[in-house]
Protein backbone atom coordinates (compact mmCIF):
# COMPACT_ATOMS: atom_id res chain seq x y z
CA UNK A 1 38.67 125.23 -17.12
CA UNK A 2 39.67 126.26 -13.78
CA UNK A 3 40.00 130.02 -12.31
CA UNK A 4 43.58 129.55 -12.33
CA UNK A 5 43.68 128.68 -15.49
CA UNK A 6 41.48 131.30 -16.68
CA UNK A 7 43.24 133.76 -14.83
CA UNK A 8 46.54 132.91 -16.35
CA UNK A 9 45.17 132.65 -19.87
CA UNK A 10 43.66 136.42 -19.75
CA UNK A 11 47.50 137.73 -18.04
CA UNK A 12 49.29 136.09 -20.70
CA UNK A 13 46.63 137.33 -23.60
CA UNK A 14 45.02 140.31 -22.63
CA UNK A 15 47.56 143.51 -21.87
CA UNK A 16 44.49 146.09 -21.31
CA UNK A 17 43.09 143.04 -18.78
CA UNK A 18 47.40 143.08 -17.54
CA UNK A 19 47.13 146.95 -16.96
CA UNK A 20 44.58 146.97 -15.23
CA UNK A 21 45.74 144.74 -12.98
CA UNK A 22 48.76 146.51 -12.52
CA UNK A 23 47.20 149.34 -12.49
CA UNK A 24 44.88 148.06 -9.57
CA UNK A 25 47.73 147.08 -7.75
CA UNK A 26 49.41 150.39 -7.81
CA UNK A 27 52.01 149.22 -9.94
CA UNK A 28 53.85 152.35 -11.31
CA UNK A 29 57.02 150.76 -12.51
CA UNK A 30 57.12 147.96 -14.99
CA UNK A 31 59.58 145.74 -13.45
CA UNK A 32 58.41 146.06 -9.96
CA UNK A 33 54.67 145.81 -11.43
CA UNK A 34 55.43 142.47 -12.86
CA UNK A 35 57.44 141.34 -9.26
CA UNK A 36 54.59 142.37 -7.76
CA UNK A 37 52.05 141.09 -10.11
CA UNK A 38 54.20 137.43 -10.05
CA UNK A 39 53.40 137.64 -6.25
CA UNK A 40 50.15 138.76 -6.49
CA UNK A 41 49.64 135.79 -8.91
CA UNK A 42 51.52 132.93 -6.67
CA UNK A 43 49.67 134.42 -3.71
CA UNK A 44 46.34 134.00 -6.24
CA UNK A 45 47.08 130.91 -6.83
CA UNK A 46 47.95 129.42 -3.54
CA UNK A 47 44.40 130.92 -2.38
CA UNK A 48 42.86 129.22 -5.54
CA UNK A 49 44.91 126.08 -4.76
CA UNK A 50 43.50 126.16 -1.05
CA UNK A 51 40.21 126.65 -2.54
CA UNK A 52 40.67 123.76 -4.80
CA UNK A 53 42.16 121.60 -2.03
CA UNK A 54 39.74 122.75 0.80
CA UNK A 55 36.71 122.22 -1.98
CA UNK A 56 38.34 118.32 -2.64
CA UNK A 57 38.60 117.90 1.03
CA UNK A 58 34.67 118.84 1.50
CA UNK A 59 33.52 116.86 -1.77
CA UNK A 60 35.44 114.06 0.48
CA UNK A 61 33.81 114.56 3.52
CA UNK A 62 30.34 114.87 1.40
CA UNK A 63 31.37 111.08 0.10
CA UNK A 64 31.88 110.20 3.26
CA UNK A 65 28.97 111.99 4.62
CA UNK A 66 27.33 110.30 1.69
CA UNK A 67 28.60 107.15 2.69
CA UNK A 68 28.45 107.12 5.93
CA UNK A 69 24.29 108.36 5.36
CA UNK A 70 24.17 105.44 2.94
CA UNK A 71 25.03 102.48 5.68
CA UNK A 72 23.14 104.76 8.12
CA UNK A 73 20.13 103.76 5.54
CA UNK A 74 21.16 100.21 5.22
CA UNK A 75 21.28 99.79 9.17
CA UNK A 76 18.07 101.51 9.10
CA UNK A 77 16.93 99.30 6.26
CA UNK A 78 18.22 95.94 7.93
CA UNK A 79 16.83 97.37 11.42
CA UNK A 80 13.46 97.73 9.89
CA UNK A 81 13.49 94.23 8.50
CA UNK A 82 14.34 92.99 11.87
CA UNK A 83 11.74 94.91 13.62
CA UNK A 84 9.36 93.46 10.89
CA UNK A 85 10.61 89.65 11.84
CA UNK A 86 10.69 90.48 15.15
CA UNK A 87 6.68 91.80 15.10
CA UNK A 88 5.92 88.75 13.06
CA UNK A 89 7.48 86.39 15.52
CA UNK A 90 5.30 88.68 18.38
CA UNK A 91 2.30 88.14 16.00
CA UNK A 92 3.08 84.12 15.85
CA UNK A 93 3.84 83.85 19.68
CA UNK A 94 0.82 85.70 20.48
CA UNK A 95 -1.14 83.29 18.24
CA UNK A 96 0.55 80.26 19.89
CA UNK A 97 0.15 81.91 23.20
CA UNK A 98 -3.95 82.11 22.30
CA UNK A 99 -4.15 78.41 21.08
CA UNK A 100 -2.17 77.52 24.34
CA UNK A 101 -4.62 79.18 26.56
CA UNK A 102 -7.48 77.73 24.03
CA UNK A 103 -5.58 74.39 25.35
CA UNK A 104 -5.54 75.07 28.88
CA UNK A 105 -9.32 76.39 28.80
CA UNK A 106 -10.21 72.82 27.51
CA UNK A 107 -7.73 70.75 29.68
CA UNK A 108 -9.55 72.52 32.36
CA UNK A 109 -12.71 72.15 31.32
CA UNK A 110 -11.98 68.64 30.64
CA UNK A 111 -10.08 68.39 34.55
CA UNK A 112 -13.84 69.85 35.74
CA UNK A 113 -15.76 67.23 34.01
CA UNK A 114 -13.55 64.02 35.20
CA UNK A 115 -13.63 65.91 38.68
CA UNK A 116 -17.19 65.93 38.21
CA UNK A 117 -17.20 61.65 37.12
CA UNK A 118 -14.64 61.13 39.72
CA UNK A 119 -17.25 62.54 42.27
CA UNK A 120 -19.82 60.53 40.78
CA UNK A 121 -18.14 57.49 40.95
CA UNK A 122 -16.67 57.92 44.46
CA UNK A 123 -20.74 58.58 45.93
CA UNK A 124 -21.75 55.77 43.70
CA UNK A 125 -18.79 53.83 45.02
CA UNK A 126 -19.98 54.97 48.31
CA UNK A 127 -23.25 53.40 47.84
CA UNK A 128 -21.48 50.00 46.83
CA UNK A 129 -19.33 49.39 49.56
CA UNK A 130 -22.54 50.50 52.04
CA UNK A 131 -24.27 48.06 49.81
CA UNK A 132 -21.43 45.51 49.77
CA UNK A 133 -21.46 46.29 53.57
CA UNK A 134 -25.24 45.30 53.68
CA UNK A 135 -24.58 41.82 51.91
CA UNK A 136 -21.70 41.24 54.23
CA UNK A 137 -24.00 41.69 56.81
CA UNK A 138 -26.80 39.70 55.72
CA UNK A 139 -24.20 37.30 54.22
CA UNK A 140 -22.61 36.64 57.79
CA UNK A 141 -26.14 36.44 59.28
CA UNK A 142 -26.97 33.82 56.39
CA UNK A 143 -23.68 31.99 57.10
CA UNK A 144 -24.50 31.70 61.06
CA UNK A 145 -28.47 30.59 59.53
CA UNK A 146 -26.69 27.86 57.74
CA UNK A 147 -24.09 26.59 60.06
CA UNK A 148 -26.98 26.25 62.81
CA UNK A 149 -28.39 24.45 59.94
CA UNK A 150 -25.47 22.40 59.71
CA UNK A 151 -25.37 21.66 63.17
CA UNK A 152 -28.61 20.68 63.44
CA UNK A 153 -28.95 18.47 60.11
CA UNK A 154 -25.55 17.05 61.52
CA UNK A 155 -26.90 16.16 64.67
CA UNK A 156 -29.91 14.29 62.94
CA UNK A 157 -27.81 12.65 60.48
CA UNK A 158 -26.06 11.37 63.11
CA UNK A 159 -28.97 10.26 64.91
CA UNK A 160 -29.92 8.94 61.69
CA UNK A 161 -26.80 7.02 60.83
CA UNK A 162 -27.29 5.49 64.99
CA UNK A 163 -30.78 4.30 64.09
CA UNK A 164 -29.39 3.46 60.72
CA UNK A 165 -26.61 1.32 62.29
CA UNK A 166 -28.18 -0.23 64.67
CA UNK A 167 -31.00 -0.96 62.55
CA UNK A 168 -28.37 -3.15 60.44
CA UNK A 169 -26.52 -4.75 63.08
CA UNK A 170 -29.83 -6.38 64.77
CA UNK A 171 -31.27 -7.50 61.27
CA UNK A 172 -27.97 -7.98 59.27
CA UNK A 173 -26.78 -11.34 61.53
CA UNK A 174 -29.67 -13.46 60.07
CA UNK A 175 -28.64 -12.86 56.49
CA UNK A 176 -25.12 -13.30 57.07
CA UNK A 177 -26.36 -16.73 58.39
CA UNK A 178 -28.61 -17.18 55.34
CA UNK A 179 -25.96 -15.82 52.71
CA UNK A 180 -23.06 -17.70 54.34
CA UNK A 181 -23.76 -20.20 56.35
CA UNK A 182 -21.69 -18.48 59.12
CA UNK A 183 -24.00 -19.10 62.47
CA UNK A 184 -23.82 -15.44 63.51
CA UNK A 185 -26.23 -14.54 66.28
CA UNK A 186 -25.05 -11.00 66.90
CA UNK A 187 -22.50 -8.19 65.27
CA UNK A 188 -20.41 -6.32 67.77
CA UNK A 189 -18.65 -3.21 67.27
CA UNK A 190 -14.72 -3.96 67.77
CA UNK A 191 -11.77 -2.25 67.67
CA UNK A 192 -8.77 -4.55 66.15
CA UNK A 193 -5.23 -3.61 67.28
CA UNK A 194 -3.20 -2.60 64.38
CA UNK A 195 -6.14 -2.30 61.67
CA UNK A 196 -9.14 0.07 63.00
CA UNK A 197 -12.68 -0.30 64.07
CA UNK A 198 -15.11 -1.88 62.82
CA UNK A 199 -19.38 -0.96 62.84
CA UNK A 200 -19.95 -5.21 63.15
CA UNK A 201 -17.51 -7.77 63.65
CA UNK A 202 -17.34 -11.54 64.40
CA UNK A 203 -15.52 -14.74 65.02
CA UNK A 204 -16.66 -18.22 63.78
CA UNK A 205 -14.88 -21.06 63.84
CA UNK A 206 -12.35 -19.95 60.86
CA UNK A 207 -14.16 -17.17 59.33
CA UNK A 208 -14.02 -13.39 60.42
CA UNK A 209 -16.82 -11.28 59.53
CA UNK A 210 -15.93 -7.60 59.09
CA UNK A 211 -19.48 -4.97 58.70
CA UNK A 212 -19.08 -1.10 57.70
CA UNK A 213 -22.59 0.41 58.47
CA UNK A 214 -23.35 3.73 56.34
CA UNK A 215 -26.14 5.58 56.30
CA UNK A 216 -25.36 7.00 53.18
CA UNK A 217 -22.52 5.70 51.11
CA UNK A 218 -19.62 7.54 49.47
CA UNK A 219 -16.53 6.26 47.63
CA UNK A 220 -14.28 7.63 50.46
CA UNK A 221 -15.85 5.39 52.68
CA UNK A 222 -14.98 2.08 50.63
CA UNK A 223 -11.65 3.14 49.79
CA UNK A 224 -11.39 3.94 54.13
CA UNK A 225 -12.87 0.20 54.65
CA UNK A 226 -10.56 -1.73 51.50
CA UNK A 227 -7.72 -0.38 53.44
CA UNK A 228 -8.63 -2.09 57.04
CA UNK A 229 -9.61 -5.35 55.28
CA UNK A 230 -6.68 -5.67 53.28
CA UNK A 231 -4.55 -5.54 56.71
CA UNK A 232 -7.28 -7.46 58.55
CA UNK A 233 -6.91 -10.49 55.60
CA UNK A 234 -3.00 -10.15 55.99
CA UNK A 235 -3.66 -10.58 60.12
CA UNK A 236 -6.52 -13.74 59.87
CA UNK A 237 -3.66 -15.87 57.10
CA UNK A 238 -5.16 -19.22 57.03
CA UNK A 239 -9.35 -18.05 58.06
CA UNK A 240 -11.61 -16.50 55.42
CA UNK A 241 -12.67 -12.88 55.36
CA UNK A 242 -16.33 -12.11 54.83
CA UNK A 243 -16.12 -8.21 54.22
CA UNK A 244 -19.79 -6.41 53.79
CA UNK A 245 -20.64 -2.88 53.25
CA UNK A 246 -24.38 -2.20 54.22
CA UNK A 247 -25.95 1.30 53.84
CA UNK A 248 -29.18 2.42 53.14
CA UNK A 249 -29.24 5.55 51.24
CA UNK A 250 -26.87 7.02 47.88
CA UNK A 251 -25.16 9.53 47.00
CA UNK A 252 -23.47 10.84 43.25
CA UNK A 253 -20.21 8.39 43.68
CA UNK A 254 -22.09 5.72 45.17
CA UNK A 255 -21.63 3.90 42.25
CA UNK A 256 -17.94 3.85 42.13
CA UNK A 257 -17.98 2.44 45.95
CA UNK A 258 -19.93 -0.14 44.72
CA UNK A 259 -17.33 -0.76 41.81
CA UNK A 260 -14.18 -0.55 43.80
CA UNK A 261 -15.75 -3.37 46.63
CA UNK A 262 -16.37 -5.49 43.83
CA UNK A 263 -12.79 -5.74 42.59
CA UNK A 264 -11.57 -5.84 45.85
CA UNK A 265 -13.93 -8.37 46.88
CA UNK A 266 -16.10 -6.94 49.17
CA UNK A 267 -19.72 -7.38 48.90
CA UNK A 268 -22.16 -4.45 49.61
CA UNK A 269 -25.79 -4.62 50.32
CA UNK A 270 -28.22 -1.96 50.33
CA UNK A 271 -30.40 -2.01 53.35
CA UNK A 272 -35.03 -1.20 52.63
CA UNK A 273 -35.80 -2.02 56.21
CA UNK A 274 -35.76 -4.70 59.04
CA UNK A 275 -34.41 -8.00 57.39
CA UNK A 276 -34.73 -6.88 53.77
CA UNK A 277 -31.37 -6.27 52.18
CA UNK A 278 -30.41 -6.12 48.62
CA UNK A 279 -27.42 -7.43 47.63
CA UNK A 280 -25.34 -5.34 44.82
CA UNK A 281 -21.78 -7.88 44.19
């Protein structure tokens, strides 16, 4: 029960707890007592009213208070969570941040050692090319060795391949005569118009003999000398053609120059010495 209420209750029940009221209030006359105490009363109970209203109004504000403190809570609840994600995602960068550097401290180290294999290689490269420099150099002096070499084997194989051919051409006449019954007394070098030279040629009655002279014979040198006779044999229509091949030493394809005269009807001889030739077709 309210104050009010109580209040009420004990005016309306209680005439001692009425008198003294009245009595309180200086309320001589009965009437003007009660107008009085009526006043009194509504002016009571507006004040308890106020009261009751101003005591709502703060029991508001305290739930508001009260709920305003209770957000205030949950923001500091929620801020605290954040800050607790927030130092866990410091804790995780700095741990990523430590394994990166980790990273870069071995990519470094790493770097320093190829720098270090590079630097190897480029002095042991270094030595190479002085090395590769050295065999060009005693490479080129070799070379210069080898083409005086040349020079000079070429200049005795040419020698050679003179002696060689005139060594033929003195002894080769006889056993063309021997062979062929063609009276040859001597094989002259000749030049024919239209068909090339020749290292011994001759004219007898109706038969042309045509010589190559090789000091060593290759297959290049047949097919060379099947060539001129085949245009010398289409020049002399109507005289016969004795074509020889004479050489004296061999070489790997030898054997196929011997081959190809054959079918093209060339005889070859191989020359020992002086008069003594061997005849191979």
């Amino acid at each position: 029960m309210s104050f009010r209420d109580e209040f009420l209750r004990l005016l309306r029940e209680d005439e001692e707890f009425r008198l003294a009221v009245m009595g309180l209030l200086g309320i001589v006359d009965i009437q003007s007592s009660l107008r009085q105490l009526v006043s009194a009363v509504n002016d009571l109970i507006r004040t308890v009213q106020r009261l009751v209203e101003g005591q709502e109004r703060l029991w508001d504000g305290q739930n508001k208070l009260w709920e305003e403190n209770r957000k205030m809570w949950e923001a500091i609840k929620a801020l605290q969570e954040g800050q607790n994600a927030l130092r866990t995602d410091v804790n995780r960068l700095w741990e990523n941040q430590n394994k990166l550097w980790e990273t870069v401290k071995a990519l470094q180290e790493g770097q320093n050692a190829l720098r270090a294999d590079v630097n190897k290689l480029w002095e042991e490269n270094k030595k190479i090319n002085e090395n590769i420099e050295k065999l060009w150099q005693e490479n080129n002096k070799m070379w210069k060795e080898i083409r005086s070499i040349r020079i000079e084997l070429s200049g005795v194989s040419r020698t050679v391949g003179a002696l060689v051919e005139r060594d033929v051409r003195h002894y080769l006449p006889s056993w063309v005569r021997e062979r062929f019954g063609v009276n040859v007394d001597r094989l002259r070098r000749a030049r024919i118009e239209g068909i090339g030279e020749f290292d011994g040629y001759a004219e007898v009655d109706n038969k042309v003999v045509a010589v190559e002279i090789k000091a060593t014979l290759r297959l290049r040198d047949v097919e060379d000398f099947v060539d001129k006779v085949s245009r010398l044999r289409s020049a002399k229509v109507g005289r016969e053609v004795i074509a020889v091949v004479a050489y004296a030493n061999e070489t790997r394809d030898t054997g196929k120059a011997v081959e190809l005269a054959r079918t093209n009807g060339i005889k070859v001889v191989k020359h020992h010495g002086e008069d003594d030739f061997e005849e191979l077709t």
